[in-house]
C-alpha atoms as a PDB file:
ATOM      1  CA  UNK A   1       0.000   0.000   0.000  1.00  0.00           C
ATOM      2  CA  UNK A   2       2.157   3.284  -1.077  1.00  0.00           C
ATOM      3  CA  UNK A   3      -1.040   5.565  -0.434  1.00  0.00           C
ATOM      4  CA  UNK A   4      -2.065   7.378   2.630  1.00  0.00           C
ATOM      5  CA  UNK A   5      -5.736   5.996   3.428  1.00  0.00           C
ATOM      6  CA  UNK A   6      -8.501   8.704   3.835  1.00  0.00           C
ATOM      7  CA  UNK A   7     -11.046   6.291   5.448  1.00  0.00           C
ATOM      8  CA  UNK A   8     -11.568   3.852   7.836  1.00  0.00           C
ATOM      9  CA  UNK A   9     -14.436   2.482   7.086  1.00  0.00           C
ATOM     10  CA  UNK A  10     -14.694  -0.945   8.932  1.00  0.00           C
ATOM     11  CA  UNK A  11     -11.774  -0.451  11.241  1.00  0.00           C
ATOM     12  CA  UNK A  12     -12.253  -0.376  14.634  1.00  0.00           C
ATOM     13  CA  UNK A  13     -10.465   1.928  17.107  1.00  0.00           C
ATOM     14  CA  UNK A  14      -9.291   2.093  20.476  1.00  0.00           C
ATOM     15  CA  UNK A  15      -8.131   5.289  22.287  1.00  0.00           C
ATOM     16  CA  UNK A  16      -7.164   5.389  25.697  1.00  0.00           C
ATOM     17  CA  UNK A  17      -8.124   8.614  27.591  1.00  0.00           C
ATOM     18  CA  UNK A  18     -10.656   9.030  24.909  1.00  0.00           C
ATOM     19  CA  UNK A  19     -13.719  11.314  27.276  1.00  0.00           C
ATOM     20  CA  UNK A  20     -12.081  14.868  26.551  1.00  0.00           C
ATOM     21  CA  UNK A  21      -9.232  17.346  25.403  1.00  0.00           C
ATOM     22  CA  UNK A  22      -6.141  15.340  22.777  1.00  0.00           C
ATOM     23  CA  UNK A  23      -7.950  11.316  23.202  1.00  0.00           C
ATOM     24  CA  UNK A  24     -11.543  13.026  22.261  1.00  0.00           C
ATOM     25  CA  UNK A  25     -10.288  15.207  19.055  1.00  0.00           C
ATOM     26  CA  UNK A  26      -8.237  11.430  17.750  1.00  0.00           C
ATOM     27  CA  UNK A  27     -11.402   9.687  18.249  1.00  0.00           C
ATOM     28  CA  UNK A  28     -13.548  12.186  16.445  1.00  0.00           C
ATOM     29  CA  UNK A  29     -11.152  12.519  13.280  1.00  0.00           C
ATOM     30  CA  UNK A  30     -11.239   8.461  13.374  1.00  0.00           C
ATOM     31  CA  UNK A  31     -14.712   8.164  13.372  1.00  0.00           C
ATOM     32  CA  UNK A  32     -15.614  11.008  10.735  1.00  0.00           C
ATOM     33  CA  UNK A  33     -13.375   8.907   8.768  1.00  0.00           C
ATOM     34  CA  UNK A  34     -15.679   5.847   9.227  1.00  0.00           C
ATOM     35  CA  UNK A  35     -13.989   3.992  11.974  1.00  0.00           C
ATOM     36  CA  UNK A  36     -15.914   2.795  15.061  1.00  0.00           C
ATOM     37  CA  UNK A  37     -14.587   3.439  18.462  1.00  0.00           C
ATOM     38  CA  UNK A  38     -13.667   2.199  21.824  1.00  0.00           C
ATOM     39  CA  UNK A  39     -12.539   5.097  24.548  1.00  0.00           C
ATOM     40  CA  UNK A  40     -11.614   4.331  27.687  1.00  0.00           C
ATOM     41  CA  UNK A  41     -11.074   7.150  30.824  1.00  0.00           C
ATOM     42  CA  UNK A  42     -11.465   7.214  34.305  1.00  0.00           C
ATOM     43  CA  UNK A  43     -15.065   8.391  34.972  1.00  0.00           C
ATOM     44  CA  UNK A  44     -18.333   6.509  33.680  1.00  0.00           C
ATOM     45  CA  UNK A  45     -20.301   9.904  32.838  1.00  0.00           C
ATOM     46  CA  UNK A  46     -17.420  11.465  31.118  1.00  0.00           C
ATOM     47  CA  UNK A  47     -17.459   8.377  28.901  1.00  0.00           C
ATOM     48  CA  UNK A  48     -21.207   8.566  28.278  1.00  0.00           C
ATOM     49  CA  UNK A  49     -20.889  12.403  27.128  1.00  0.00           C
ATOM     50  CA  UNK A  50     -17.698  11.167  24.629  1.00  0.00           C
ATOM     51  CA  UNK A  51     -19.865   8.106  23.174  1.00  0.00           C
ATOM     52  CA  UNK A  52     -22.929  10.858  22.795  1.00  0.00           C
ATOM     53  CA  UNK A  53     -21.158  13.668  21.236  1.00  0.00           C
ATOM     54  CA  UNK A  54     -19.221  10.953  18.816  1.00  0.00           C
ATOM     55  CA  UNK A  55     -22.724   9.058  17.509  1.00  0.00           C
ATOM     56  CA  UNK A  56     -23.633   6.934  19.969  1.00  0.00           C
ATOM     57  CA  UNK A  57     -23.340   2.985  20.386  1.00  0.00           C
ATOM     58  CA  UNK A  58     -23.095   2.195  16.957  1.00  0.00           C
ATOM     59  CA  UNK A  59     -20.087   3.976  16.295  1.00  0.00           C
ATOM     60  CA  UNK A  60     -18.500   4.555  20.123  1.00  0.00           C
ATOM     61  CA  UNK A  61     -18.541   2.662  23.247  1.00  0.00           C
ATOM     62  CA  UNK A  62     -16.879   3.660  26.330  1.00  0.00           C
ATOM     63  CA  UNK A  63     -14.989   1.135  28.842  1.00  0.00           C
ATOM     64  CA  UNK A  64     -14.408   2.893  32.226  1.00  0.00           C
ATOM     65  CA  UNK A  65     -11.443   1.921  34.403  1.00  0.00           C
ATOM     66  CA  UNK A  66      -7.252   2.622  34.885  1.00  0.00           C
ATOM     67  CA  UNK A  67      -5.227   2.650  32.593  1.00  0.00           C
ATOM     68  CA  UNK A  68      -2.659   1.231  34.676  1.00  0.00           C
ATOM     69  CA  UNK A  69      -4.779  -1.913  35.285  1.00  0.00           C
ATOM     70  CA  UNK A  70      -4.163  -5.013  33.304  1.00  0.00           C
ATOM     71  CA  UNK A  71      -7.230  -6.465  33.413  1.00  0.00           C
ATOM     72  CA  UNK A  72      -9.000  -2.636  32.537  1.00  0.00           C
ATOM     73  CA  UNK A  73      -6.613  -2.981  28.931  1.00  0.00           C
ATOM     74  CA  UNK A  74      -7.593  -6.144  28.480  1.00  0.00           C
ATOM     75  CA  UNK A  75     -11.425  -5.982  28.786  1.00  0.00           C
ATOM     76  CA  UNK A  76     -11.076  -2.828  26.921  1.00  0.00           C
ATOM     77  CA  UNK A  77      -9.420  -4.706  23.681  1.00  0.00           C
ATOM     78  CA  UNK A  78     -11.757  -7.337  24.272  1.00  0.00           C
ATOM     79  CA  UNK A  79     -14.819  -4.915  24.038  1.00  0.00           C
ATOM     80  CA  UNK A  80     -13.527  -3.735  20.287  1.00  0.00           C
ATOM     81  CA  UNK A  81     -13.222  -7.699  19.403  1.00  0.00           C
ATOM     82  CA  UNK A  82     -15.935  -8.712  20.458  1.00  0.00           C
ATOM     83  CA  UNK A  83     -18.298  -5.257  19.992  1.00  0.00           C
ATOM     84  CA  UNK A  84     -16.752  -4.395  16.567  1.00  0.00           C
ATOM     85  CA  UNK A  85     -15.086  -7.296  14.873  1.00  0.00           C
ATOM     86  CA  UNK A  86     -11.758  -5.839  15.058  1.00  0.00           C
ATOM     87  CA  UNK A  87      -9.143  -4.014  16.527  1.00  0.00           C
ATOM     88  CA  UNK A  88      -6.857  -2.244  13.469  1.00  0.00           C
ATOM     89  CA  UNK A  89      -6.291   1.063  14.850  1.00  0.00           C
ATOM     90  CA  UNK A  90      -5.089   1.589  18.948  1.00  0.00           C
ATOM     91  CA  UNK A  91      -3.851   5.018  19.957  1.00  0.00           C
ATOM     92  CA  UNK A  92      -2.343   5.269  23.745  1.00  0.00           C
ATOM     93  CA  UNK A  93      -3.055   8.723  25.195  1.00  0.00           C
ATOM     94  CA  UNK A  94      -3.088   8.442  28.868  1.00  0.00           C
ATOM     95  CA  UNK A  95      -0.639  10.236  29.988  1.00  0.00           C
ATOM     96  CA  UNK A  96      -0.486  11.678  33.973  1.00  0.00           C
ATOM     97  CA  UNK A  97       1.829  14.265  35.401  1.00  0.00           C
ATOM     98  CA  UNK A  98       1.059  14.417  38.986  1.00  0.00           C
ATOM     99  CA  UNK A  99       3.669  16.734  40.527  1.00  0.00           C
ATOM    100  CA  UNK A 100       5.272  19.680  39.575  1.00  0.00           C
ATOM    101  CA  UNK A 101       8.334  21.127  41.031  1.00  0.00           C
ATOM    102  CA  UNK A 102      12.224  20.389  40.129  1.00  0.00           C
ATOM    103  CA  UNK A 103      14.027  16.897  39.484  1.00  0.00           C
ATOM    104  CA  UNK A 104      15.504  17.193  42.777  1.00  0.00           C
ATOM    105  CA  UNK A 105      12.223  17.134  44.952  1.00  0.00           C
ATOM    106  CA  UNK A 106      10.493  14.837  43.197  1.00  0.00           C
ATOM    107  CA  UNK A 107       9.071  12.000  44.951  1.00  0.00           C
ATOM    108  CA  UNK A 108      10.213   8.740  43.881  1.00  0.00           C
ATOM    109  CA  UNK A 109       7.236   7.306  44.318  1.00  0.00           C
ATOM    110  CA  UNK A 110       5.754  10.046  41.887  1.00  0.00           C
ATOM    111  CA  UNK A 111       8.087   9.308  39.675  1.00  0.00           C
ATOM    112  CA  UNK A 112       7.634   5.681  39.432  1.00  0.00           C
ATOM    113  CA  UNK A 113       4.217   6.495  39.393  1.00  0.00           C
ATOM    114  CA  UNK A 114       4.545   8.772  36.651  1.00  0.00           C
ATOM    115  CA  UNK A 115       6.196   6.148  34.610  1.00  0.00           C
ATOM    116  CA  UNK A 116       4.171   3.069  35.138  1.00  0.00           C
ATOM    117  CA  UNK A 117       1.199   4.936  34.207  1.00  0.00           C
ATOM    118  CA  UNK A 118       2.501   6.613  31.332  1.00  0.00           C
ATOM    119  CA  UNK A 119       5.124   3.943  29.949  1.00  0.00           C
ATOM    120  CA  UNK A 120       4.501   0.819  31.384  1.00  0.00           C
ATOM    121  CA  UNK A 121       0.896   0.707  30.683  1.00  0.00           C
ATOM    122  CA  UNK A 122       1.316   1.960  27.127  1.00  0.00           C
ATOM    123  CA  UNK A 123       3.445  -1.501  26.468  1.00  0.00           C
ATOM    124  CA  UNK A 124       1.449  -3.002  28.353  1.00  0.00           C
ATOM    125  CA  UNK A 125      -1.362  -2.001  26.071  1.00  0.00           C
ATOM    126  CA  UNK A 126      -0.158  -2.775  22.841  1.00  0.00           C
ATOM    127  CA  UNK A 127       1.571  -6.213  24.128  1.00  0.00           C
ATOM    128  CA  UNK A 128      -2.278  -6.694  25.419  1.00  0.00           C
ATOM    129  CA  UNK A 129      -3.370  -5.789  21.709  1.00  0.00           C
ATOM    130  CA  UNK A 130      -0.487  -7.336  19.964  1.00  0.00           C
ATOM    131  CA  UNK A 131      -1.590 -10.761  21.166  1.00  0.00           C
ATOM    132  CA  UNK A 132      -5.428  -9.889  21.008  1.00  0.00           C
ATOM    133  CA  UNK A 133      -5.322  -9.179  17.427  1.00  0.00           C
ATOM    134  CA  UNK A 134      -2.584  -7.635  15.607  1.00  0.00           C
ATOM    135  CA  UNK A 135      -0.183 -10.543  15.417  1.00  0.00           C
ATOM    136  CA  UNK A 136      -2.180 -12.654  12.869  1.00  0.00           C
ATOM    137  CA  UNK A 137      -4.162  -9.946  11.636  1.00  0.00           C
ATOM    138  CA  UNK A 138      -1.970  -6.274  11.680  1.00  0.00           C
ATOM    139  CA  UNK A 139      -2.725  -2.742  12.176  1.00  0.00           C
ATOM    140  CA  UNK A 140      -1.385   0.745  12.880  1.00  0.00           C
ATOM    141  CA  UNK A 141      -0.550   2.145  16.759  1.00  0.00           C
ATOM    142  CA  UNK A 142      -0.049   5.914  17.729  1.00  0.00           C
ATOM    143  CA  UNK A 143       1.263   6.685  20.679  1.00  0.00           C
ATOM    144  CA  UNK A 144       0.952  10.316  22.505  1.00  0.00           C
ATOM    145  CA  UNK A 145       4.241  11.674  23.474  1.00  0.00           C
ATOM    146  CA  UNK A 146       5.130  15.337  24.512  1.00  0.00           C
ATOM    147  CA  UNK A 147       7.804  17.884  23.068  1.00  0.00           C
ATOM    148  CA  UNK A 148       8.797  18.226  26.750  1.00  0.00           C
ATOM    149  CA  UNK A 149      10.077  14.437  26.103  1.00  0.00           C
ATOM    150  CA  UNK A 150      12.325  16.068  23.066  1.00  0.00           C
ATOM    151  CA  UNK A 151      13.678  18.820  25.721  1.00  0.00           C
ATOM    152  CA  UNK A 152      14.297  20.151  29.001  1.00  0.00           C
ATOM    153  CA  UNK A 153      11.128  20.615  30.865  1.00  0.00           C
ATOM    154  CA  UNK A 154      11.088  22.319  34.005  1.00  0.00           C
ATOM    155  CA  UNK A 155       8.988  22.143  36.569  1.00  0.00           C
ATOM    156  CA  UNK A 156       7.278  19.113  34.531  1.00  0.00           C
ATOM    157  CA  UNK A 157      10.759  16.575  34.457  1.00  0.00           C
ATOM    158  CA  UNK A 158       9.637  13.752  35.404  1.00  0.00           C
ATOM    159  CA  UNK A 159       6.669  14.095  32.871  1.00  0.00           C
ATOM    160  CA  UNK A 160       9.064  14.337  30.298  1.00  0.00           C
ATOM    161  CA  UNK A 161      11.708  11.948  31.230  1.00  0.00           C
ATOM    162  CA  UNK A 162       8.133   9.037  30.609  1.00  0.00           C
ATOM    163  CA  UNK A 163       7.588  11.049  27.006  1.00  0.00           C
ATOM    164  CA  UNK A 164      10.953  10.460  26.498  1.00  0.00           C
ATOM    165  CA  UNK A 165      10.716   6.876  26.870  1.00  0.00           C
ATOM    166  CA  UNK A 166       7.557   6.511  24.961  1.00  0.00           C
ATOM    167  CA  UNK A 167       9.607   8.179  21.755  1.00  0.00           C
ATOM    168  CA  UNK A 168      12.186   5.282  22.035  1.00  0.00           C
ATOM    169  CA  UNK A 169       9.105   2.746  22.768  1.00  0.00           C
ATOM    170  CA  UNK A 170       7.865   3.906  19.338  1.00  0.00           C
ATOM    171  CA  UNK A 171      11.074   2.985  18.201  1.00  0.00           C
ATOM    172  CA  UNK A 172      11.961  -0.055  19.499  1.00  0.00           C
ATOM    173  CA  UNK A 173       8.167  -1.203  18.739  1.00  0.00           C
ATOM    174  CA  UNK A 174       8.210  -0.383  14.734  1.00  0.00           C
ATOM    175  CA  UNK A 175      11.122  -2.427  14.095  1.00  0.00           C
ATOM    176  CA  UNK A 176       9.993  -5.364  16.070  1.00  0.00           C
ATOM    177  CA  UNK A 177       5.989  -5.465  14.883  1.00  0.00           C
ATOM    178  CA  UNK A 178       7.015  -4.682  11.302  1.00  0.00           C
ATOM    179  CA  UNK A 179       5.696  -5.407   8.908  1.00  0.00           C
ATOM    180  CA  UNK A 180       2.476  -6.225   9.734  1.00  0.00           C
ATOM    181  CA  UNK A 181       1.879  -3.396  12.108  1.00  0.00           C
ATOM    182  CA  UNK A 182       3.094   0.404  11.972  1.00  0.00           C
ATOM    183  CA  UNK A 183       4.303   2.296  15.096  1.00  0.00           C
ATOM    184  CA  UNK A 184       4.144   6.100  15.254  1.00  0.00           C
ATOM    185  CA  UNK A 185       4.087   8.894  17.598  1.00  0.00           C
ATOM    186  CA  UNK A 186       2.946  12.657  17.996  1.00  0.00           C
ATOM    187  CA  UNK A 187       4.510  14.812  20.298  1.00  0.00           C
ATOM    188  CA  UNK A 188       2.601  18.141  20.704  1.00  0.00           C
ATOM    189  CA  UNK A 189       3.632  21.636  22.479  1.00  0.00           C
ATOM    190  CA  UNK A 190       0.868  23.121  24.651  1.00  0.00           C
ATOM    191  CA  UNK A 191      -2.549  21.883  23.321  1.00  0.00           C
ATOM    192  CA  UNK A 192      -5.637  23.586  25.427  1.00  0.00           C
ATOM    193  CA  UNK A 193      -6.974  21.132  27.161  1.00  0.00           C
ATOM    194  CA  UNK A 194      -7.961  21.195  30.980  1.00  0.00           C
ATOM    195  CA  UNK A 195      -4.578  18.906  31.047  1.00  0.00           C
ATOM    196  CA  UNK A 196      -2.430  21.632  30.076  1.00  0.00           C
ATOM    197  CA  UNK A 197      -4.276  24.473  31.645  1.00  0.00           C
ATOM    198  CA  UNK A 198      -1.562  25.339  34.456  1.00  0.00           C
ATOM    199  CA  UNK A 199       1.034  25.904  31.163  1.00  0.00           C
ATOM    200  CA  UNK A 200      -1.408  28.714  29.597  1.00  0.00           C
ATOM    201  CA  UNK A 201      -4.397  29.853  31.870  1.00  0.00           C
ATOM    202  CA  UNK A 202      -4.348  33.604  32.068  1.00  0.00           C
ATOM    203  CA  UNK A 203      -1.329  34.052  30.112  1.00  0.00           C
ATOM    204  CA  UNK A 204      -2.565  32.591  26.541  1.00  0.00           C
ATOM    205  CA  UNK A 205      -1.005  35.810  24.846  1.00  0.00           C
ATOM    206  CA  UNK A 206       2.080  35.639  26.246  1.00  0.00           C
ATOM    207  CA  UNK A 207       2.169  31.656  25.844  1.00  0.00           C
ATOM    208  CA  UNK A 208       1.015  31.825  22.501  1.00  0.00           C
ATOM    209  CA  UNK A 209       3.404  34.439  21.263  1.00  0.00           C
ATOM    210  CA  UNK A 210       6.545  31.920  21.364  1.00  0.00           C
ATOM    211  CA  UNK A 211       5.085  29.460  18.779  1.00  0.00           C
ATOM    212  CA  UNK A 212       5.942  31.057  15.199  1.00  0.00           C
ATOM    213  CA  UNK A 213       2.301  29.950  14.118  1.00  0.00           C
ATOM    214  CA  UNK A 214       1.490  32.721  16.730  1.00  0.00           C
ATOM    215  CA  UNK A 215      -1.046  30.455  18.988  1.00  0.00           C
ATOM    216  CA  UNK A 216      -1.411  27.657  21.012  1.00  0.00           C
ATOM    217  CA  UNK A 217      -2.517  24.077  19.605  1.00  0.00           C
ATOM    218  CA  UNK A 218      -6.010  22.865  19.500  1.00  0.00           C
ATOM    219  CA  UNK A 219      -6.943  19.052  20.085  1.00  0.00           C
ATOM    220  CA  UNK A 220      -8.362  18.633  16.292  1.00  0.00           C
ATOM    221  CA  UNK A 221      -4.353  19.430  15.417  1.00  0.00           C
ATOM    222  CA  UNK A 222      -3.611  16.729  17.006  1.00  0.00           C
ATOM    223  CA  UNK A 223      -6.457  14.929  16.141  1.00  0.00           C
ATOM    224  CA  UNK A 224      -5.715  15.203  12.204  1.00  0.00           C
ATOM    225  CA  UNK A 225      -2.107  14.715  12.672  1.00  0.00           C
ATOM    226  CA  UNK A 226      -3.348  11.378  14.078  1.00  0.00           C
ATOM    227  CA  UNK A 227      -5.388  10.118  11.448  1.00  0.00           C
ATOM    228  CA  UNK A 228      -3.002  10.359   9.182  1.00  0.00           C
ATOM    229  CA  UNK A 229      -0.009   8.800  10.452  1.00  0.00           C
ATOM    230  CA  UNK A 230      -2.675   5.847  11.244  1.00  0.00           C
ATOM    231  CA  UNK A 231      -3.262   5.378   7.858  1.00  0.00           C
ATOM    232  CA  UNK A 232       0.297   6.434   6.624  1.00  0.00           C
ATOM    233  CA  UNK A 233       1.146   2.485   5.564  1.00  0.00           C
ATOM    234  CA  UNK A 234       5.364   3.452   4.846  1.00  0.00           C
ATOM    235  CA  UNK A 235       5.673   5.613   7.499  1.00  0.00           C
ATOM    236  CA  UNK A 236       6.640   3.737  11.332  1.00  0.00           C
ATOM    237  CA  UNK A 237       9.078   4.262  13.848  1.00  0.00           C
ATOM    238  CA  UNK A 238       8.538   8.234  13.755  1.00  0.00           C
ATOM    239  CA  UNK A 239       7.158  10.974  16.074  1.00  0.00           C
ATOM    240  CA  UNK A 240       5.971  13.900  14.351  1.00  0.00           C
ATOM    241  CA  UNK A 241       6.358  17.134  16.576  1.00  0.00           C
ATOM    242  CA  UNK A 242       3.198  19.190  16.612  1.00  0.00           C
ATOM    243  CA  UNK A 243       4.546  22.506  17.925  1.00  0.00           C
ATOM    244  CA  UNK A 244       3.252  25.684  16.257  1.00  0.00           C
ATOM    245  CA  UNK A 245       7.429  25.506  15.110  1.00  0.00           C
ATOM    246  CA  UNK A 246       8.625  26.247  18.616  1.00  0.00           C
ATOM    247  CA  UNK A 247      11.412  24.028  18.847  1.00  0.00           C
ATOM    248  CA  UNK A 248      12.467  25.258  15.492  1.00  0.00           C
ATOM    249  CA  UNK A 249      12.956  28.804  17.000  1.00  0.00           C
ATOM    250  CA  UNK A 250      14.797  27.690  19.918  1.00  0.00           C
ATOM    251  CA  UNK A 251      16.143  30.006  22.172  1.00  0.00           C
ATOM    252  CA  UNK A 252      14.509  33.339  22.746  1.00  0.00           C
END
């Protein structure tokens, strides 16, 4: 396949983190593309208002639980099996940054925390999908990173230190599920979302000012960027920055 696919009709989806903000805008820009849905978060009603604003059952169902729960990944691969037919698309957004304050006060137990939530469970997600479905029958994984895992990132280390990781995840993971499955990654700047509102709230201007695009990012960005890297067959083993051109400016 040397094309980039514009639909997904009769692939089904699962995003992690899928009730709001980044996880919400992925789903959406899978589905308008035909692809049904499995989202998974936290809270039940959340969930409900995701599956509602994407269509409804027949094109969304939402799986409560944590991420960092084994047997949460695997019911929620299970539901897009057994729901859907299929599994062909799985995009790992959770992502937690608990603490904020400098490398050398953070809690190790944060910080292991921080990465068995947000590195740990991804593998553990795709291993859970690898075996589920992809093995014998393929598909395409996108994985959320961060551009702080591309750079320092005060106040926010430990954060990026896990983002880090998931870039060389990405990495390892294209080379060993080629070819019958493509690895990518996106690693956005500040996206407003209730996630990132401590990095912009009351200071958009002046937060906005340092991207060259002149604003911040917005989830369908991110969302787009998705969908195509999904459907990008000869493209694996990359993370495509999403970051208004920031890190091309560098230093102020």
């Amino acid at each position: 396949m040397g094309t980039v696919e514009d639909t997904f009709e009769g692939r089904t989806a699962l995003v992690t983190g899928g009730s709001r903000g980044i996880g919400l805008a992925i789903a959406r820009s899978l589905v308008d593309r035909g692809a049904r849905v499995v989202l998974t978060a936290r809270k039940p009603e959340a969930l409900e208002e995701a599956v509602t604003a994407l269509g409804g059952p027949d094109v969304a169902v939402g799986v409560p639980g944590n991420a960092g729960d084994p047997e949460h990944r695997a019911g929620a691969v299970r539901t897009a099996i057994e729901r859907f037919g299929s599994l062909d698309l799985l995009v790992g957004n959770v992502g937690i940054n608990p603490v904020y304050g400098p490398m050398m006060e953070l809690g190790l137990d944060s910080f292991r925390k921080i990465l068995d939530t947000n590195v740990v469970g991804t593998l553990g997600l795709v291993q859970e999908a690898w075996r589920s479905w992809m093995a014998e029958h393929g598909g395409s994984v996108l994985v959320v990173a961060s551009v702080a895992g591309l750079k320092a990132s005060p106040g926010i280390a430990g954060y990026g230190v896990s983002k880090a990781a998931l870039v060389n995840l990405v990495t390892q993971l294209a080379v060993e599920l080629g070819p019958t499955v493509t690895v990518n990654a996106v690693a956005p700047a500040v996206v407003k979302t209730r996630f990132a509102g401590a990095l912009y709230e009351g200071r958009e201007e002046e937060a906005a000012a340092q991207y060259p695009v002149g604003r911040l990012g917005e989830p369908e960005d991110v969302g787009e960027a998705a969908a195509y890297l999904l459907g990008a067959g000869w493209v694996t083993g990359q993370t495509l920055v999403l970051d208004g051109g920031a890190l091309s400016r560098g230093p102020a």
